[in-house]
C-alpha atoms as a PDB file:
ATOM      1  CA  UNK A   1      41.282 -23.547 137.651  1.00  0.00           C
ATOM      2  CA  UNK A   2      39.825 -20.029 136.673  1.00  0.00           C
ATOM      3  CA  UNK A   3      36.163 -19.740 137.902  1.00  0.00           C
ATOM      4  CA  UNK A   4      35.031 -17.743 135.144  1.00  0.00           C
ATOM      5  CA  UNK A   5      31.019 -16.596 135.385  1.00  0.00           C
ATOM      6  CA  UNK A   6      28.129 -16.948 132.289  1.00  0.00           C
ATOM      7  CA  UNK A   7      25.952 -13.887 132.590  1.00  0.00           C
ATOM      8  CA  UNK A   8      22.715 -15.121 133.507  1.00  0.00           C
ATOM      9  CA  UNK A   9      20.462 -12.713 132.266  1.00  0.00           C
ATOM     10  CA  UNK A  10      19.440 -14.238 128.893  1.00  0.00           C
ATOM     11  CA  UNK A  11      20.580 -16.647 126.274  1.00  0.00           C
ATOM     12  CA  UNK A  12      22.240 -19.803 126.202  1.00  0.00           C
ATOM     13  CA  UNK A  13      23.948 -19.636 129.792  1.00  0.00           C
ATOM     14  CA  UNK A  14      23.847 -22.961 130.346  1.00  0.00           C
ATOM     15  CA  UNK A  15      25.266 -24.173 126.971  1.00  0.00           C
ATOM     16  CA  UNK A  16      28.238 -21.708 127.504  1.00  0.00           C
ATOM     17  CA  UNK A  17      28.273 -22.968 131.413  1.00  0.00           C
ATOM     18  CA  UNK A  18      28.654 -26.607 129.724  1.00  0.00           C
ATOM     19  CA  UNK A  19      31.662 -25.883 127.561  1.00  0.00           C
ATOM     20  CA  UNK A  20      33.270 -23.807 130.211  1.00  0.00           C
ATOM     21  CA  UNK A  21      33.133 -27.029 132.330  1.00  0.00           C
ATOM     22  CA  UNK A  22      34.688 -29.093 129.251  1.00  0.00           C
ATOM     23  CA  UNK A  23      37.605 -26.700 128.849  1.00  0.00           C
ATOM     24  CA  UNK A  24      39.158 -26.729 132.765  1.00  0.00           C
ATOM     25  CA  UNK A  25      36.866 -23.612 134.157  1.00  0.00           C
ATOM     26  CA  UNK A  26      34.591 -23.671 137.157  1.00  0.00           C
ATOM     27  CA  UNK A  27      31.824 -22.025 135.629  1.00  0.00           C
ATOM     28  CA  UNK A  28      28.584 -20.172 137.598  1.00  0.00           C
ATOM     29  CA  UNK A  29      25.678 -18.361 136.638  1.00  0.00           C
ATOM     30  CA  UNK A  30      26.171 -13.811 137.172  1.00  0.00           C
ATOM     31  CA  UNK A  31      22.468 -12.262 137.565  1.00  0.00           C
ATOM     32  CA  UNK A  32      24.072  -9.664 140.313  1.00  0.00           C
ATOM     33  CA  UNK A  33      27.072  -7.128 141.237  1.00  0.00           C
ATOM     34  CA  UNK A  34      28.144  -9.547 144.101  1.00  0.00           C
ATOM     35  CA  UNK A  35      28.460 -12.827 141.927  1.00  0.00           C
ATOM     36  CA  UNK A  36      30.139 -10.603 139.227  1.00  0.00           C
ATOM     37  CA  UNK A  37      32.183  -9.656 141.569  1.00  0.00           C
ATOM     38  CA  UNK A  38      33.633 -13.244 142.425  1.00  0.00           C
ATOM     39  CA  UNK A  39      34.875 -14.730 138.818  1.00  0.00           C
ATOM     40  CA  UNK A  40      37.855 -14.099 137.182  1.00  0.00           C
ATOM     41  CA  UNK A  41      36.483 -13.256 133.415  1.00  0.00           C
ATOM     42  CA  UNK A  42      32.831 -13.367 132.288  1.00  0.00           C
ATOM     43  CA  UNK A  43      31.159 -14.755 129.070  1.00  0.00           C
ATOM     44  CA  UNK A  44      28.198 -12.894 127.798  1.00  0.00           C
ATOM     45  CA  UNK A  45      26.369 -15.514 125.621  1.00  0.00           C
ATOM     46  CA  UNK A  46      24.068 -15.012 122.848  1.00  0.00           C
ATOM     47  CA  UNK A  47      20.303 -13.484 123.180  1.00  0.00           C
ATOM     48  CA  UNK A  48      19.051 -10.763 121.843  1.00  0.00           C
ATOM     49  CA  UNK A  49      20.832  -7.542 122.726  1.00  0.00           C
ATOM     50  CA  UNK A  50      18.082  -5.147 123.225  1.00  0.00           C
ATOM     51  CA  UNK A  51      16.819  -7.371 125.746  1.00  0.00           C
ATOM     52  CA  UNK A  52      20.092  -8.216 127.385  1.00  0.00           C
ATOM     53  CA  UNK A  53      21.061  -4.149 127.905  1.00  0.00           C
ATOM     54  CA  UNK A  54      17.660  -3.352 129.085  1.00  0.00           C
ATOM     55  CA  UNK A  55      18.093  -6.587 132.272  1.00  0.00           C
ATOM     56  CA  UNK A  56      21.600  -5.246 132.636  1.00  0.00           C
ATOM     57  CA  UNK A  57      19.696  -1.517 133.519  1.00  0.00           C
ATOM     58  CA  UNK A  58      17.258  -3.379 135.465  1.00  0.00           C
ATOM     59  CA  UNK A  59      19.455  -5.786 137.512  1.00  0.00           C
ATOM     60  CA  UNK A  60      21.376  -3.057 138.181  1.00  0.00           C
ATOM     61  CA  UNK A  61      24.673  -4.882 136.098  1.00  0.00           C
ATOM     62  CA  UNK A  62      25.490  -2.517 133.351  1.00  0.00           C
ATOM     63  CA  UNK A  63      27.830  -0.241 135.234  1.00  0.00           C
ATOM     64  CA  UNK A  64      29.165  -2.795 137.100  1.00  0.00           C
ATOM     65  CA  UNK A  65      29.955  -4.873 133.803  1.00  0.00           C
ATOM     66  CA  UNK A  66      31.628  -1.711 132.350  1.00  0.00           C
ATOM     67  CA  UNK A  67      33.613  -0.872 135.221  1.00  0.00           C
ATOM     68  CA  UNK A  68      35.068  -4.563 135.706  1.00  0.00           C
ATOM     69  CA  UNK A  69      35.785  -4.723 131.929  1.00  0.00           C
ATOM     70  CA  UNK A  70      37.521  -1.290 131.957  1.00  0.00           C
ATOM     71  CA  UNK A  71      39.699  -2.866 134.892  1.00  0.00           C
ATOM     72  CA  UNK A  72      40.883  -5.870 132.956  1.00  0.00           C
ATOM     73  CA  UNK A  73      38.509  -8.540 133.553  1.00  0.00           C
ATOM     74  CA  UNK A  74      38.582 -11.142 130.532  1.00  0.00           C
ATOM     75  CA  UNK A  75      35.072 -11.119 128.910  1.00  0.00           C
ATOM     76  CA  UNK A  76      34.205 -13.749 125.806  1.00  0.00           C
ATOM     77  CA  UNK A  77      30.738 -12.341 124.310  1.00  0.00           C
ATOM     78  CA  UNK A  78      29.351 -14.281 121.336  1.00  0.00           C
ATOM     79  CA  UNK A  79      26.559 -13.129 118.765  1.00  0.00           C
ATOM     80  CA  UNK A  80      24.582 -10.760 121.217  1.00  0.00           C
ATOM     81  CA  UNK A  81      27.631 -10.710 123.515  1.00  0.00           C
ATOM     82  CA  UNK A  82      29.812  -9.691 120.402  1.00  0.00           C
ATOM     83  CA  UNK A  83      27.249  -6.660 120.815  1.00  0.00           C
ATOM     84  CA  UNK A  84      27.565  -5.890 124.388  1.00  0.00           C
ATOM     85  CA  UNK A  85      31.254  -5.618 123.963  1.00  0.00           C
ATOM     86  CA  UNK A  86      31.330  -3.543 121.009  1.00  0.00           C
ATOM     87  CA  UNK A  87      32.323   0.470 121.753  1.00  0.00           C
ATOM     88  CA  UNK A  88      29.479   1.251 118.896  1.00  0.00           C
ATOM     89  CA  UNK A  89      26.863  -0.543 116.877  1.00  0.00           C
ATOM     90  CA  UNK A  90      25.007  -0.178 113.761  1.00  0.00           C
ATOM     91  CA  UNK A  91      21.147  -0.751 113.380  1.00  0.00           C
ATOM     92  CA  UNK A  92      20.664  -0.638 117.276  1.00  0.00           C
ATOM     93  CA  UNK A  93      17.505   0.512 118.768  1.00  0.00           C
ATOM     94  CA  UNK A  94      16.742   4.488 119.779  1.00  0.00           C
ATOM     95  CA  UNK A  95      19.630   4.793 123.226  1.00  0.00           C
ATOM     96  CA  UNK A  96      20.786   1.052 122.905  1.00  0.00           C
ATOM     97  CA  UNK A  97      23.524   1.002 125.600  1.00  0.00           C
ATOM     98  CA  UNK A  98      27.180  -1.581 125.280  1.00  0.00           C
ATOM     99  CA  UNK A  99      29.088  -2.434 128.296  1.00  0.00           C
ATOM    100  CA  UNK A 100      31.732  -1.466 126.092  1.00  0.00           C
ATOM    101  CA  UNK A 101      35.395  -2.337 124.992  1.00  0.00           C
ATOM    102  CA  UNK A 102      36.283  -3.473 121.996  1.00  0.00           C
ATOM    103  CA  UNK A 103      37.333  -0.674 119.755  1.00  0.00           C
ATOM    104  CA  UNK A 104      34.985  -1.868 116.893  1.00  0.00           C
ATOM    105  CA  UNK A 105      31.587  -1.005 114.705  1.00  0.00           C
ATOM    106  CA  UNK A 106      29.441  -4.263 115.021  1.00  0.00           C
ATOM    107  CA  UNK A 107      26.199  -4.564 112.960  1.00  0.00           C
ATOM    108  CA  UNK A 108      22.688  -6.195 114.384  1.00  0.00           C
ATOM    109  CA  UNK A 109      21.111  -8.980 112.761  1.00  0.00           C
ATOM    110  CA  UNK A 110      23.688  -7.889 109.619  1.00  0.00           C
ATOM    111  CA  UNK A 111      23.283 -11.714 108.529  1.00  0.00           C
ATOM    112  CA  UNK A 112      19.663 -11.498 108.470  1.00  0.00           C
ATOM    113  CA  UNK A 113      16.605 -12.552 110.383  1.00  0.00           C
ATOM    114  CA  UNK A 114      16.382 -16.188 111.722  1.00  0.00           C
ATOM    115  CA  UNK A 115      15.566 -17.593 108.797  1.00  0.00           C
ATOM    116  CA  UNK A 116      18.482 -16.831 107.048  1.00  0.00           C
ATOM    117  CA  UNK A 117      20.328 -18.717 109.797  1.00  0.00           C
ATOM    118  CA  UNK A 118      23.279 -20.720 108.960  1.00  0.00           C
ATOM    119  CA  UNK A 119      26.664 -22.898 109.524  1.00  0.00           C
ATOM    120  CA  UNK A 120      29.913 -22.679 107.824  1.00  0.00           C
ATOM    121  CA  UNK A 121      33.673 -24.099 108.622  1.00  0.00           C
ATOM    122  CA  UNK A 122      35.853 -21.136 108.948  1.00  0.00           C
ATOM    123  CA  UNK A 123      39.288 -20.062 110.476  1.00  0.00           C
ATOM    124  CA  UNK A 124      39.404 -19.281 114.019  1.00  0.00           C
ATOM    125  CA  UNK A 125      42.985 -17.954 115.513  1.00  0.00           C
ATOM    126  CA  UNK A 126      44.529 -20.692 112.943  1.00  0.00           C
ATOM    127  CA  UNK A 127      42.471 -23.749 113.192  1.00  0.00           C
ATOM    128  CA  UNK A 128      39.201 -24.371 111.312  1.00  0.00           C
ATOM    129  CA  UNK A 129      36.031 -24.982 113.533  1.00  0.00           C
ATOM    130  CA  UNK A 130      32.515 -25.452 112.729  1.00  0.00           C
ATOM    131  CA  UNK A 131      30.437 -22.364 113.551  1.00  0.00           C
ATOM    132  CA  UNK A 132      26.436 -21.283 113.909  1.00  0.00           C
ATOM    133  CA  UNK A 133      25.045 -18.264 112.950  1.00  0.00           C
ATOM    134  CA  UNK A 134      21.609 -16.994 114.644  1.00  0.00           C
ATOM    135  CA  UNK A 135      20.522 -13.538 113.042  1.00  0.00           C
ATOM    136  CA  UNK A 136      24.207 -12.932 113.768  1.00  0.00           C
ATOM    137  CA  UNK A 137      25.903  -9.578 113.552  1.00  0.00           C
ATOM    138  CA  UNK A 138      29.402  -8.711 111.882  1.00  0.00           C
ATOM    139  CA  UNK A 139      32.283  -6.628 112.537  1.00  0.00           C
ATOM    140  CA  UNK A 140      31.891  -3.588 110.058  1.00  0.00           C
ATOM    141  CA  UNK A 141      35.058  -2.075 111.399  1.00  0.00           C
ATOM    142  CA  UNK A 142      37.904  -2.285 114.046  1.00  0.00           C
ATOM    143  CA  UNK A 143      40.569  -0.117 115.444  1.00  0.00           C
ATOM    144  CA  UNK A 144      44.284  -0.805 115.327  1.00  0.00           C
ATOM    145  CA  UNK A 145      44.727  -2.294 118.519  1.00  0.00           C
ATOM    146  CA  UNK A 146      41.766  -5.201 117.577  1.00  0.00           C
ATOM    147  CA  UNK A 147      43.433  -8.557 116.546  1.00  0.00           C
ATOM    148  CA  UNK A 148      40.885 -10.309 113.797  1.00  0.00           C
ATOM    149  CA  UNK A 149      40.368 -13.648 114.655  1.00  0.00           C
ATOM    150  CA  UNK A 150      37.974 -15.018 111.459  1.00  0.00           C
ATOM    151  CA  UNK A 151      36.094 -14.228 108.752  1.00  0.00           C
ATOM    152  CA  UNK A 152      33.478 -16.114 107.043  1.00  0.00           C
ATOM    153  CA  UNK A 153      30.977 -15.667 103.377  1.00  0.00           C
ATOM    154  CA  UNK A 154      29.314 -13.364 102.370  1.00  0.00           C
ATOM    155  CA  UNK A 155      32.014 -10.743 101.227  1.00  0.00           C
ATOM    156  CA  UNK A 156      34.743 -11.864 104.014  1.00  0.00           C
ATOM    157  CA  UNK A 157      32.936 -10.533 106.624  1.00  0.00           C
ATOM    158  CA  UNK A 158      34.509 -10.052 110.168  1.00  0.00           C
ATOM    159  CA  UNK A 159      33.503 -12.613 112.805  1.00  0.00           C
ATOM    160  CA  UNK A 160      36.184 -12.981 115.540  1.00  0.00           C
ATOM    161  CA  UNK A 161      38.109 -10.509 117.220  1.00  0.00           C
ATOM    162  CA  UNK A 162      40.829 -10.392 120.584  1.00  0.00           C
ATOM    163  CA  UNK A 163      41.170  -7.018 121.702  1.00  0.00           C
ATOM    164  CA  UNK A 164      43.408  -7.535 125.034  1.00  0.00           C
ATOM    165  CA  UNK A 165      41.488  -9.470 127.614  1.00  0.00           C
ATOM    166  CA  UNK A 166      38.247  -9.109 125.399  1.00  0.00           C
ATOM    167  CA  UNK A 167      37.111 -11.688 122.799  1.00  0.00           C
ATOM    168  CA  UNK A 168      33.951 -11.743 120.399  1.00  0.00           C
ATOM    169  CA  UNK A 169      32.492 -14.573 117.936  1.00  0.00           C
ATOM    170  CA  UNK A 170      29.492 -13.541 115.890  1.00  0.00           C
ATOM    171  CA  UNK A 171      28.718 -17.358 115.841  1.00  0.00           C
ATOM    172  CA  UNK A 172      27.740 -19.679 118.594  1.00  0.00           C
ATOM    173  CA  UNK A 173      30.507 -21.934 119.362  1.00  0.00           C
ATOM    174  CA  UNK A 174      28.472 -23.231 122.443  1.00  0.00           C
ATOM    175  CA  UNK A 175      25.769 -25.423 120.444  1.00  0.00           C
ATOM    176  CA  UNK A 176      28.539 -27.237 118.183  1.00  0.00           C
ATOM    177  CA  UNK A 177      29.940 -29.326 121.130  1.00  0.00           C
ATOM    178  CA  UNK A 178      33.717 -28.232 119.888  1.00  0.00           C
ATOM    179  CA  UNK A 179      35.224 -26.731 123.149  1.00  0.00           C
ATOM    180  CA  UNK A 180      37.910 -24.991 121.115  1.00  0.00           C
ATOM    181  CA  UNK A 181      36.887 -21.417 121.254  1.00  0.00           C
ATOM    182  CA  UNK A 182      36.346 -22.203 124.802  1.00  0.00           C
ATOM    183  CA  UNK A 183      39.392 -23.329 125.065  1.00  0.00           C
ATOM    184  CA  UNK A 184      41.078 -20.809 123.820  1.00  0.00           C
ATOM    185  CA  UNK A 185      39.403 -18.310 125.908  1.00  0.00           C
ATOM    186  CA  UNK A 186      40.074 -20.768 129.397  1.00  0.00           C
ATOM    187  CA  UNK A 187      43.848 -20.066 127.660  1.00  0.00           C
ATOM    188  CA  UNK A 188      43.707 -16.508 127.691  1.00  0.00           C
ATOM    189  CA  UNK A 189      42.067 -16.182 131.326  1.00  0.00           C
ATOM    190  CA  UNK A 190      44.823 -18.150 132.696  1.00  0.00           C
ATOM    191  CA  UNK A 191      47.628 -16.130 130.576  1.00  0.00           C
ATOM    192  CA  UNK A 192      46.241 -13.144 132.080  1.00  0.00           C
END
């Protein structure tokens, strides 16, 4: 059973911690180098980005983050975590940092504030799933070596992408109580 850690520094840790649970993980809470240091892959939930990169700085985690990702460790991110893994972003704020690793341009709060906040079935890696979007981003581009995972209205927008042991949802699979992204991530931990 992978232990596989929820960065604890914001967001909805313990939903993600939940699901981990449901899909054959032992999941813990990451707030510091040493815990990072003990899991197998890492999910970086959803939050606000801004806020998440600035407690990475101050907790001392971003380098750490970057350096395990650059070595291989598996790393879900969704909606703000989609962010944190994303090599470059659009409509960040003045010297808004990334861990990093996913050869892709991802947009802030492209689907709007939280108002504009919605659901929508879509394909994910071949099966449909239920999704929630929270002033989501989207994938405005991707290199060759990113595998698109789903797409979803407006204008068949990228919202799921595998690059190697990295994976990022725009959406919050962790509040629909469908362990299937989960799953699928608990999969590629253990294939790797």
């Amino acid at each position: 059973m992978p232990t596989i850690g929820v960065l604890a520094l914001q967001g909805d840790v313990r939903e993600h911690a939940r699901m981990l649970q449901e899909a054959g993980a032992t999941a813990v809470a990451v707030r510091r180098p040493a815990e990072l240091d003990a899991v197998d892959a890492l999910v970086i939930p959803g939050g606000e980005s801004t806020t998440m990169w600035k407690l990475a700085e101050t907790f001392d985690m971003l380098q750490p983050l970057r350096m395990r990702v650059k070595e291989g460790m598996p790393a879900y991110g969704s909606c703000a975590g989609m962010i944190m893994l994303a090599d470059r972003i659009e409509d960040g704020i003045a010297g808004q940092q990334t861990i990093g690793g996913i050869d892709m341009v991802v947009r802030r709060n492209a689907f709007g504030r939280q108002v504009d906040s919605f659901e929508e079935d879509l394909d994910f890696a071949g099966e449909r799933v239920h999704t929630v979007f929270i002033r989501a981003p989207w994938v405005e581009s991707v290199g060759a070596d990113v595998e698109v995972l789903g797409r979803c209205e407006p204008g068949d927008r990228i919202v799921a992408v595998r690059q190697g042991p990295l994976l990022a949802t725009s959406f919050h699979p962790e509040l629909t109580g469908d362990t299937r992204v989960h799953r699928y991530f608990v999969d590629m931990v253990r294939e790797l």
